[in-house]
Protein backbone atom coordinates (compact mmCIF):
# COMPACT_ATOMS: atom_id res chain seq x y z
CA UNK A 1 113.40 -105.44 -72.42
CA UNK A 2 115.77 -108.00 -72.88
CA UNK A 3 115.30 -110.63 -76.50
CA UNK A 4 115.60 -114.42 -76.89
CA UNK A 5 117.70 -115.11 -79.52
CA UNK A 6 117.70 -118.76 -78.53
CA UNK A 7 115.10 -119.18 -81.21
CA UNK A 8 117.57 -117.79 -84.06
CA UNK A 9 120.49 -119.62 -85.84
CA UNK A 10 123.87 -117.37 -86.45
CA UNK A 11 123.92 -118.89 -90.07
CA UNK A 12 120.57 -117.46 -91.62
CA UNK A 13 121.17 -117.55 -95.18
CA UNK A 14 120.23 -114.42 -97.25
CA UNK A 15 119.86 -114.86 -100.81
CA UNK A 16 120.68 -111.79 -103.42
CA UNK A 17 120.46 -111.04 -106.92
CA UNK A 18 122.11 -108.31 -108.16
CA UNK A 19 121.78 -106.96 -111.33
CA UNK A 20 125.02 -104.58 -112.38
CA UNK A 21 123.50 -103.95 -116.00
CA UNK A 22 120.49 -103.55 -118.04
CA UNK A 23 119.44 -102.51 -121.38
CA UNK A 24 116.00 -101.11 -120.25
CA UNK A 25 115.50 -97.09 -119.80
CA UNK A 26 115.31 -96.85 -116.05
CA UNK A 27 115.12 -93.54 -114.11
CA UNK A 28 113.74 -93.65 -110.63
CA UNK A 29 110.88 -93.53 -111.44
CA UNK A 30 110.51 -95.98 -113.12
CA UNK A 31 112.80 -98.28 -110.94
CA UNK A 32 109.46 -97.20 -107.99
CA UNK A 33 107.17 -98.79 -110.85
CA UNK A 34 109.39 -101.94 -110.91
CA UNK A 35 110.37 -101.97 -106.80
CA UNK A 36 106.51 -102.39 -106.86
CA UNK A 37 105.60 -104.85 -108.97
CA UNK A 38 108.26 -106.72 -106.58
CA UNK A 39 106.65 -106.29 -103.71
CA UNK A 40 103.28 -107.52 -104.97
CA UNK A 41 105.34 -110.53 -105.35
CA UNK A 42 106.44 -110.62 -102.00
CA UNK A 43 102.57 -110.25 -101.25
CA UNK A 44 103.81 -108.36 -97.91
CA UNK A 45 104.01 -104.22 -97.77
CA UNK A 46 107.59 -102.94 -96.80
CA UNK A 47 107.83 -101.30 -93.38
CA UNK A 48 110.55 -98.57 -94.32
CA UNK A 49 111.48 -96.67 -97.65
CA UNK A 50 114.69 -95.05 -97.68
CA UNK A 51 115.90 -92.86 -100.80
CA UNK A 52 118.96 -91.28 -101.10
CA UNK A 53 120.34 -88.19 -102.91
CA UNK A 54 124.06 -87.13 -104.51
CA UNK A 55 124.47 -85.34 -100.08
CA UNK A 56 121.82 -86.80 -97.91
CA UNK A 57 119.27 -89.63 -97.77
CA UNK A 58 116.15 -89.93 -95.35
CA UNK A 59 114.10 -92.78 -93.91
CA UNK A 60 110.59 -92.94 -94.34
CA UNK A 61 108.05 -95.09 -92.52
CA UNK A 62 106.40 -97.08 -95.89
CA UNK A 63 102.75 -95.86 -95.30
CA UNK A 64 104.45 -91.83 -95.65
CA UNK A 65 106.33 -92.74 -98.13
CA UNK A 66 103.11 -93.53 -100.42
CA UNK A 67 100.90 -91.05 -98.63
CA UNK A 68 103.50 -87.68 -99.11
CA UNK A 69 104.65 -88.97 -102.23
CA UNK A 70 107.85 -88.75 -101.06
CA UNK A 71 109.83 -89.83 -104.45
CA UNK A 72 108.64 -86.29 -106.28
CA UNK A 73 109.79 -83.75 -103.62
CA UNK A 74 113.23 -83.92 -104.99
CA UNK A 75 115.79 -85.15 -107.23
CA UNK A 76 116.24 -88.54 -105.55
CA UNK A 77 118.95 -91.00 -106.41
CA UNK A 78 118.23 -94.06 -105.34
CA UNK A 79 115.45 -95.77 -103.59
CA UNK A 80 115.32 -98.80 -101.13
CA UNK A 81 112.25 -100.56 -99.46
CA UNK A 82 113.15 -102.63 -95.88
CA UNK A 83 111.23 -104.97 -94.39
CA UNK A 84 112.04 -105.20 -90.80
CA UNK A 85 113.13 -108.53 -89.51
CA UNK A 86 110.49 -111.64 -88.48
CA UNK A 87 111.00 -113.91 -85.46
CA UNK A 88 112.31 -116.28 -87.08
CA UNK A 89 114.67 -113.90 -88.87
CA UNK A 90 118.26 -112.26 -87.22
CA UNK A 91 119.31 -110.62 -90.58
CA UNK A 92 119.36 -106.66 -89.68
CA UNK A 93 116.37 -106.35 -92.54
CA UNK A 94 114.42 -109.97 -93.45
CA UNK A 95 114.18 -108.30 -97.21
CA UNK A 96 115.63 -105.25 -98.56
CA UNK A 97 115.15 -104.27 -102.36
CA UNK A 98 116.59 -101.24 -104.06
CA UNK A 99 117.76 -99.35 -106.94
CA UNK A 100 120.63 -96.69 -108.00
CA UNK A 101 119.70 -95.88 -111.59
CA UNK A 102 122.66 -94.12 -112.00
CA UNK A 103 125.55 -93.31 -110.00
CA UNK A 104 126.50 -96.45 -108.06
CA UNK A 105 124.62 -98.50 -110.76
CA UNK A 106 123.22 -101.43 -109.31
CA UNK A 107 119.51 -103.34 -108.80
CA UNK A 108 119.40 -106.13 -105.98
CA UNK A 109 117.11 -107.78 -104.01
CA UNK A 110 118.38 -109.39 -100.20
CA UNK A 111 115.95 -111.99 -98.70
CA UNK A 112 116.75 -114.11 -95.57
CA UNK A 113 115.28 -117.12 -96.48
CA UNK A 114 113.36 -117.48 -93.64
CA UNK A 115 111.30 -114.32 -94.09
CA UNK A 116 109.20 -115.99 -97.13
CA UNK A 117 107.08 -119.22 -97.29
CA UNK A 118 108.41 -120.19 -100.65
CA UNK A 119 111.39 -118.86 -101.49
CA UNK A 120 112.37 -120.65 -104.69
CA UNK A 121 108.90 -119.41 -106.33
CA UNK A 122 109.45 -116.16 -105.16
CA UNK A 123 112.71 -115.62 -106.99
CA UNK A 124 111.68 -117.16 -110.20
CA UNK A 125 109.12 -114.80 -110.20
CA UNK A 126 111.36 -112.13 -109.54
CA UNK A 127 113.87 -113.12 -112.08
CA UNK A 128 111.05 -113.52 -115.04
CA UNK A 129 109.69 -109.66 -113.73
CA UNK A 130 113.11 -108.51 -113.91
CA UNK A 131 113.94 -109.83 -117.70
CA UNK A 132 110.83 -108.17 -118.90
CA UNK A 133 111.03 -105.26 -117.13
CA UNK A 134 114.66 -104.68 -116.59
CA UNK A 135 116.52 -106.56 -119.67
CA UNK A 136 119.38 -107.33 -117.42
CA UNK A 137 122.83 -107.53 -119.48
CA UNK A 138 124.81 -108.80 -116.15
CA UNK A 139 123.85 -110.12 -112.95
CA UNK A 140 124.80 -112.59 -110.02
CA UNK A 141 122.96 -114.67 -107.66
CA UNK A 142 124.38 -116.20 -104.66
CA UNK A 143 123.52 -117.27 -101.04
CA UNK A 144 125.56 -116.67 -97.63
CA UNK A 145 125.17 -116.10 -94.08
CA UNK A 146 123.82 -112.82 -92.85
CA UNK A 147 126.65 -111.73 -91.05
CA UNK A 148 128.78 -111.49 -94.02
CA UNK A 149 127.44 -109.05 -95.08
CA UNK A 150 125.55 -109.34 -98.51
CA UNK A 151 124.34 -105.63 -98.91
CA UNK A 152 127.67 -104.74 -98.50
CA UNK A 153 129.34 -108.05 -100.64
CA UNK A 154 127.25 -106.82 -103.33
CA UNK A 155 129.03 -103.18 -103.25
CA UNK A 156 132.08 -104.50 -103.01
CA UNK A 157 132.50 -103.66 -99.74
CA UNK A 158 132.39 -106.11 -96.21
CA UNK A 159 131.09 -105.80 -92.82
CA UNK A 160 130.85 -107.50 -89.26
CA UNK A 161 127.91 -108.50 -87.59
CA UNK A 162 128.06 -109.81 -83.47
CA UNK A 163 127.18 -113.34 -82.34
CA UNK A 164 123.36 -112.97 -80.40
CA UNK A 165 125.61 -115.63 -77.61
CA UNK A 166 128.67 -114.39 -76.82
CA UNK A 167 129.17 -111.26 -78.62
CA UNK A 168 132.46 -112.83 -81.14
CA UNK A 169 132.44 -110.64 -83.94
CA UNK A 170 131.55 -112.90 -87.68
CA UNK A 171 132.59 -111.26 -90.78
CA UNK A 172 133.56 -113.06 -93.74
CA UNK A 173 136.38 -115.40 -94.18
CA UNK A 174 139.55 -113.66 -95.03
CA UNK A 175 139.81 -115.23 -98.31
CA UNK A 176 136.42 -113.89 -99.23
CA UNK A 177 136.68 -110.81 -98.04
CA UNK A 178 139.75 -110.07 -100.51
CA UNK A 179 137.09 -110.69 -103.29
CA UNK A 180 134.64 -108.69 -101.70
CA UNK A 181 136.56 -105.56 -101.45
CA UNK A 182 138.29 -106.32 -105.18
CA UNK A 183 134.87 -105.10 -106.85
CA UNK A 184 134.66 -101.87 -104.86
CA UNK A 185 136.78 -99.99 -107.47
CA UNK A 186 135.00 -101.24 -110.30
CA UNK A 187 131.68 -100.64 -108.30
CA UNK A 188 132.48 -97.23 -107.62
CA UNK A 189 133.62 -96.90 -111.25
CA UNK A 190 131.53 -94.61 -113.64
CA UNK A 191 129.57 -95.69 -117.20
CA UNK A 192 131.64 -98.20 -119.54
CA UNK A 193 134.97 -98.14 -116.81
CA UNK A 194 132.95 -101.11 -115.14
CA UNK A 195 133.47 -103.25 -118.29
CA UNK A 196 130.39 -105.18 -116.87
CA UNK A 197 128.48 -105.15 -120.13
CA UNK A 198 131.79 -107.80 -121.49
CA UNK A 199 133.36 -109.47 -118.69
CA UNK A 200 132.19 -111.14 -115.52
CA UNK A 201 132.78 -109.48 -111.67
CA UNK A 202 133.55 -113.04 -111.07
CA UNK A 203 131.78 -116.59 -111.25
CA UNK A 204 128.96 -117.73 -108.80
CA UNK A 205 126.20 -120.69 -108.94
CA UNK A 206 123.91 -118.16 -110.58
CA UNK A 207 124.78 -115.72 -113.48
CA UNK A 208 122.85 -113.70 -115.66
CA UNK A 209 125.22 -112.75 -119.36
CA UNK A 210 124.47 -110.53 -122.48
CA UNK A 211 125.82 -111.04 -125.83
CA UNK A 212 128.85 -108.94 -124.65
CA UNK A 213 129.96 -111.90 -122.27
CA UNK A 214 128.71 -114.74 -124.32
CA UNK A 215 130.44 -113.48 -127.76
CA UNK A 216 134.46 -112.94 -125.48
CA UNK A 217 137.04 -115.45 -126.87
CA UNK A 218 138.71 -118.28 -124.52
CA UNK A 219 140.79 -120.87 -125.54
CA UNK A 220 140.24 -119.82 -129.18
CA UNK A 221 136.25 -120.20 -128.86
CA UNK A 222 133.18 -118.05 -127.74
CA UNK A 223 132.27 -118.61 -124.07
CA UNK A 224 128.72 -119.34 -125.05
CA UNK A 225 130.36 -122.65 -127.24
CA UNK A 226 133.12 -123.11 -124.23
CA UNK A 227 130.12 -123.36 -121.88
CA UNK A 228 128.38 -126.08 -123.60
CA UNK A 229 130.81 -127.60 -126.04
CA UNK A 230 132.60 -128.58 -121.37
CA UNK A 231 129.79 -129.14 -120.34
CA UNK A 232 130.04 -126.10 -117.39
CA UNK A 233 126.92 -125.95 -115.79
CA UNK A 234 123.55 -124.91 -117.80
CA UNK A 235 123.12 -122.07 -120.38
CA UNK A 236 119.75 -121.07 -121.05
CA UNK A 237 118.44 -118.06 -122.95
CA UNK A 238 115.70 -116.28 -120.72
CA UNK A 239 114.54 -113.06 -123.03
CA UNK A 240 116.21 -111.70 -126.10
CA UNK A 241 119.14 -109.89 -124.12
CA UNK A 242 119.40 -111.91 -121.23
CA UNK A 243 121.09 -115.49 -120.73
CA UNK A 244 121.28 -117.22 -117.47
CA UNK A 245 124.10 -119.51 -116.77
CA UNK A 246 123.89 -121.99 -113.92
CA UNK A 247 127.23 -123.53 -112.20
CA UNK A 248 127.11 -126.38 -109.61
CA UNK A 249 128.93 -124.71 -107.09
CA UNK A 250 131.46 -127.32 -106.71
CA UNK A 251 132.51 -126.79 -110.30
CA UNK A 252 132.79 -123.06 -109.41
CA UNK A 253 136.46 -122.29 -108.44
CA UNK A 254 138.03 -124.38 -111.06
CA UNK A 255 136.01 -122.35 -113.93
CA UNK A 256 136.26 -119.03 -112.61
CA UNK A 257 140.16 -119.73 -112.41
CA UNK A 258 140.16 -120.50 -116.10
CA UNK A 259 138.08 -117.47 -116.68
CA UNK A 260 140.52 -115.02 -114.37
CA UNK A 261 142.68 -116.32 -117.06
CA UNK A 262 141.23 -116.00 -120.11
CA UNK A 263 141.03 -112.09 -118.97
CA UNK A 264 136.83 -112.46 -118.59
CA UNK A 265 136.27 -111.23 -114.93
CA UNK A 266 136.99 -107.75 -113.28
CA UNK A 267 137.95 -109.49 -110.33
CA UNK A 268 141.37 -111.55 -110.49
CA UNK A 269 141.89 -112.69 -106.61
């Protein structure tokens, strides 16, 4: 049975937060508590849970999931809920959320913007779930096209996606890709290697910072004073450990370039 893809666009825009570091004690089990408390804000029930062990992983309709309490069979490592994609959605999953407590540290959230009715409200309530629940030391928010990949941009990693038209292969620009595959190492990396807790995998519109990023030194000041002594972008203080710093993205590549510098991001592309 063949598709129409007339009726979707080759630029849906996914938007992620990622969340590299937290001060909360999370096992899986309690990332499940939290992965729930999402979806009530999603107000929609995930088609497919997927978790994933140190050798295998296995897909579970959602509905089995819950019903063969799935998550206490075995020593799981990481859990992901999928929502499968809408009509007006060509993104391989219209939301994906997921946690690695451990190994391959990491807590993001992927939604195609077109899967949700309001979108901005829905990731404010996210965020303000996530700084109660999670205490999130550092974290990035961004928005790009689908078919660059963000599951994979937020790994470190890239990947390809084919045009629904004639079948040309998208990816992300080369430039970007170098920065994508820059964080892999420190991705991959184990425990206090990452150095995520004190310096920044690189700048975006939306950052979340601890008192480990905020307290660094560059030219001769803290960042939290060379912030808002320049005037870059907004620094507000959303819970005890967590600060979120907002950057117009135009403003974007000149800061991160004085950052790269100043020796404050893992990434130096």
């Amino acid at each position: 049975m063949s598709e129409n893809f007339e009726r979707y666009t080759e630029t849906n825009v996914v938007a992620s937060l990622v969340i590299y570091e937290w001060a909360a004690e999370l096992d899986i089990f309690r990332a499940h508590d939290i992965l729930d408390k999402i979806v009530e804000i999603i107000a929609l029930a995930p088609d497919i849970a997927t978790v994933a062990g140190e050798k295998t992983s296995r897909d579970y309709l959602y509905r089995n999931f819950v019903k063969l309490d799935v998550l206490h069979k075995r020593e799981w490592q990481a859990l992901s809920y999928l929502w499968k994609r809408s009509v007006d959605t060509l993104s391989d999953f219209a939301i994906e959320i997921a946690c690695s407590p451990d190994s391959f540290r990491c807590f993001e959230i992927h939604i195609d913007k077109a899967a949700v009715a309001d979108f901005n409200g829905t990731f404010q309530k996210i965020i303000r779930l996530l700084c109660e629940e999670l205490q999130p030391v550092y974290g990035i928010g961004l928005s790009m096209p689908y078919f660059w990949g963000p599951r994979a941009f937020a790994h470190g990693s890239a990947s390809s996606r084919f045009a629904t038209v004639d079948k040309t292969v998208y990816g992300p620009p080369p430039e970007m890709k170098e920065q994508f595959f820059a964080f892999g190492p420190i991705f991959r990396a184990e425990g206090a290697t990452r150095q995520l807790d004190q310096k920044l995998r690189d700048l975006f519109p939306f950052n979340l910072l601890s008192e480990g990023h905020l307290d660094r030194q560059i030219d001769g000041k803290r960042l939290e004073n060379w912030i808002e002594e320049n005037s870059f972008g907004v620094l507000r203080k959303l819970s005890a450990v967590t600060w979120q710093w907002d950057v117009p993205l135009g403003d974007v590549q000149t800061i991160r370039r004085r950052l790269i510098d100043a020796d404050l991001t893992v990434v130096k592309q």
